[in-house]
Protein backbone atom coordinates (compact mmCIF):
# COMPACT_ATOMS: atom_id res chain seq x y z
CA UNK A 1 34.08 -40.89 12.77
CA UNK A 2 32.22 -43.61 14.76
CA UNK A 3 29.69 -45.92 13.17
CA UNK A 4 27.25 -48.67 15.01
CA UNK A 5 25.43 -51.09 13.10
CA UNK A 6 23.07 -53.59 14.95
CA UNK A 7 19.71 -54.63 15.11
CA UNK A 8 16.94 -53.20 17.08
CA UNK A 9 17.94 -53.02 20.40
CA UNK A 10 21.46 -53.63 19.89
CA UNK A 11 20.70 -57.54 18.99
CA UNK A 12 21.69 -59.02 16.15
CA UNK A 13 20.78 -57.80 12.33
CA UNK A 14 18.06 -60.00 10.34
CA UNK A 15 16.95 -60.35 7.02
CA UNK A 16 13.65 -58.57 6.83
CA UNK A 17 14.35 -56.88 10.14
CA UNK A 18 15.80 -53.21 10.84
CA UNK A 19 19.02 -52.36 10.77
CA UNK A 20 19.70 -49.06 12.82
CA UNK A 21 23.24 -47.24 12.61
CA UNK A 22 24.20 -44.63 14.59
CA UNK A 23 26.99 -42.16 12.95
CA UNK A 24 29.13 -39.81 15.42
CA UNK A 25 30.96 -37.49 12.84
CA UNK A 26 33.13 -33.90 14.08
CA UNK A 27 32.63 -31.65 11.60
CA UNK A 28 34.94 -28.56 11.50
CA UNK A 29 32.35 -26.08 10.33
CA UNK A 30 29.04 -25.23 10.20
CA UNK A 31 27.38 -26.37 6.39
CA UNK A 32 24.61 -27.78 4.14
CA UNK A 33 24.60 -30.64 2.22
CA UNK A 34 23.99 -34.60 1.99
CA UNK A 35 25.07 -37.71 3.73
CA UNK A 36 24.63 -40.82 1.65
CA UNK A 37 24.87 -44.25 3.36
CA UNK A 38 25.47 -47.35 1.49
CA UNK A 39 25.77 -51.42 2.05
CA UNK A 40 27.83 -53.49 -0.43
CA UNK A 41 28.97 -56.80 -0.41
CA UNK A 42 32.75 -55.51 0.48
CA UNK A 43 33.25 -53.56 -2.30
CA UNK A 44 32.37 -49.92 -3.25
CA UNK A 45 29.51 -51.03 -5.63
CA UNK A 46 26.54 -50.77 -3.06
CA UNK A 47 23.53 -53.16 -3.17
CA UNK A 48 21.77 -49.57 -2.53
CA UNK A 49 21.98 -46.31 -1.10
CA UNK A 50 20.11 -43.73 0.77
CA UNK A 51 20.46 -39.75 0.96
CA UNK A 52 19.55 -37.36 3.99
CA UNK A 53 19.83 -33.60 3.50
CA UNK A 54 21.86 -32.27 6.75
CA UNK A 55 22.05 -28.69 8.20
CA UNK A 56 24.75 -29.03 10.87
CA UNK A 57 27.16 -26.82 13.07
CA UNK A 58 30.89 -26.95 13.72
CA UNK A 59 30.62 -29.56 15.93
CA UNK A 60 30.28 -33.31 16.79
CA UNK A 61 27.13 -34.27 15.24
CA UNK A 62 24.91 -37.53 15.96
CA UNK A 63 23.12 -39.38 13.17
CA UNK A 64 20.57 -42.23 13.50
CA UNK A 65 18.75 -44.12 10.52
CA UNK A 66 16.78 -47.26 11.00
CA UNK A 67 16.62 -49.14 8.08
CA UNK A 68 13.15 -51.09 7.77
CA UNK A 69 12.57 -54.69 6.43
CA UNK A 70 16.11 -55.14 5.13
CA UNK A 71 16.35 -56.91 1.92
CA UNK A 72 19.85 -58.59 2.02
CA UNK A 73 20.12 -62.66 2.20
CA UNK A 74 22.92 -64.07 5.05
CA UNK A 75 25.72 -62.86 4.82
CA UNK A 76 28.60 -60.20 5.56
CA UNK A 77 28.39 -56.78 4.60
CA UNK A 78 29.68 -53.44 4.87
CA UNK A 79 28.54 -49.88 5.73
CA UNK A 80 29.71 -47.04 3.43
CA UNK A 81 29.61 -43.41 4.22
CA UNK A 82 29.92 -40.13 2.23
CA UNK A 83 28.70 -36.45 3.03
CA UNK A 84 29.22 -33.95 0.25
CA UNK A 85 27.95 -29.84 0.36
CA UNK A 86 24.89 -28.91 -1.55
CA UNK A 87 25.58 -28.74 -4.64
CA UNK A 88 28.16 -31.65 -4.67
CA UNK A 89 30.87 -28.50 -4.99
CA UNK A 90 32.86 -29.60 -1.14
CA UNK A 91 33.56 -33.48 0.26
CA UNK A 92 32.91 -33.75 3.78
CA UNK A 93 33.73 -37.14 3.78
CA UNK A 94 34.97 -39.16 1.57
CA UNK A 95 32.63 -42.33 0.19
CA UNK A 96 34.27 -45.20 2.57
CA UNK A 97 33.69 -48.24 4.29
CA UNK A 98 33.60 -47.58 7.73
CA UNK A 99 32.41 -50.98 9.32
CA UNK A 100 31.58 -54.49 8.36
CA UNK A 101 28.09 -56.17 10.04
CA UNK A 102 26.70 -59.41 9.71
CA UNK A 103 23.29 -60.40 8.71
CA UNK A 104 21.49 -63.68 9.91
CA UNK A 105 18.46 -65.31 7.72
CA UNK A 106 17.82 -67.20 4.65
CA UNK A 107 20.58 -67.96 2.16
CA UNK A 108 20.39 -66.64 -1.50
CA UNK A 109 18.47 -69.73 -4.15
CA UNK A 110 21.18 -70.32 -6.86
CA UNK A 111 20.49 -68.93 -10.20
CA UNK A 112 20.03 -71.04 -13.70
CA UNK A 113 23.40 -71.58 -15.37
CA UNK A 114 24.18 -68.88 -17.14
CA UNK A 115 22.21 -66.38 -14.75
CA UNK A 116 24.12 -63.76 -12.73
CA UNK A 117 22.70 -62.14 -10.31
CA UNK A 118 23.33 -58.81 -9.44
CA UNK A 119 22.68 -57.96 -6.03
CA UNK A 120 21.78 -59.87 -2.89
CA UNK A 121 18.32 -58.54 -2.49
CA UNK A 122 16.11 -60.69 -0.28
CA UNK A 123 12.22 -60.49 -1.64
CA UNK A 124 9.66 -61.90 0.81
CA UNK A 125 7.31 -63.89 -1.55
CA UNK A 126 3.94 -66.13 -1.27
CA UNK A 127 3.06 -69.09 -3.80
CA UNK A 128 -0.05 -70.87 -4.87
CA UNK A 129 0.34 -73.20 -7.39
CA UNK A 130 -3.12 -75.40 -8.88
């Protein structure tokens, strides 16, 4: 398996920005079933996940997805990658880390005491205070 992850363009990945990945995978036979991609923090607890049904043949197979308006703060990452058959009854591939990308924008605001946050989700936000 190959995996790319930059931002649009090839530049580099921003907060807010896309993120595009491009997947080259060789499958040994033709099936149905799901890839899931996932971005943690390092470990195999992702910030979140996404699912695309696939059709594909026994062959190498090509797989974009552009990620819009990313919502993770600065910081290092990693990609994770699965593919199970329909019905979750066969594991293509197992769910792995298969590179480690770097995103570039605001830093997270430290929490109360006492506070834990659980994910490094970046929300764009307006105030107006009277």
């Amino acid at each position: 398996m190959k995996a790319i992850v930059e931002g649009p363009g090839g530049g580099q990945i921003v907060s807010g920005g896309d993120l595009e990945i491009t997947l080259v995978v060789r499958m040994p036979e033709a099936g149905t079933g799901a890839l899931f991609l996932g971005v943690s923090e390092g470990t195999a607890t992702p910030v979140f996940v996404l699912r695309r049904p696939l059709q594909f043949g026994a062959t190498e197979i090509r797989i974009k997805s552009t990620m819009r308006h990313l919502p993770l703060f600065k910081g290092r990452y990693s990609l994770w990658v699965g593919m199970r058959s329909r019905g979750n009854t066969r594991r293509y591939i197992s769910w792995q880390p298969v590179a480690n990308f770097d995103v570039y924008g605001p830093m997270p605001a430290k929490a109360p005491n006492g506070v834990m946050v659980l994910s490094p989700v970046h929300v764009e936000a307006d105030w107006e205070v009277d």
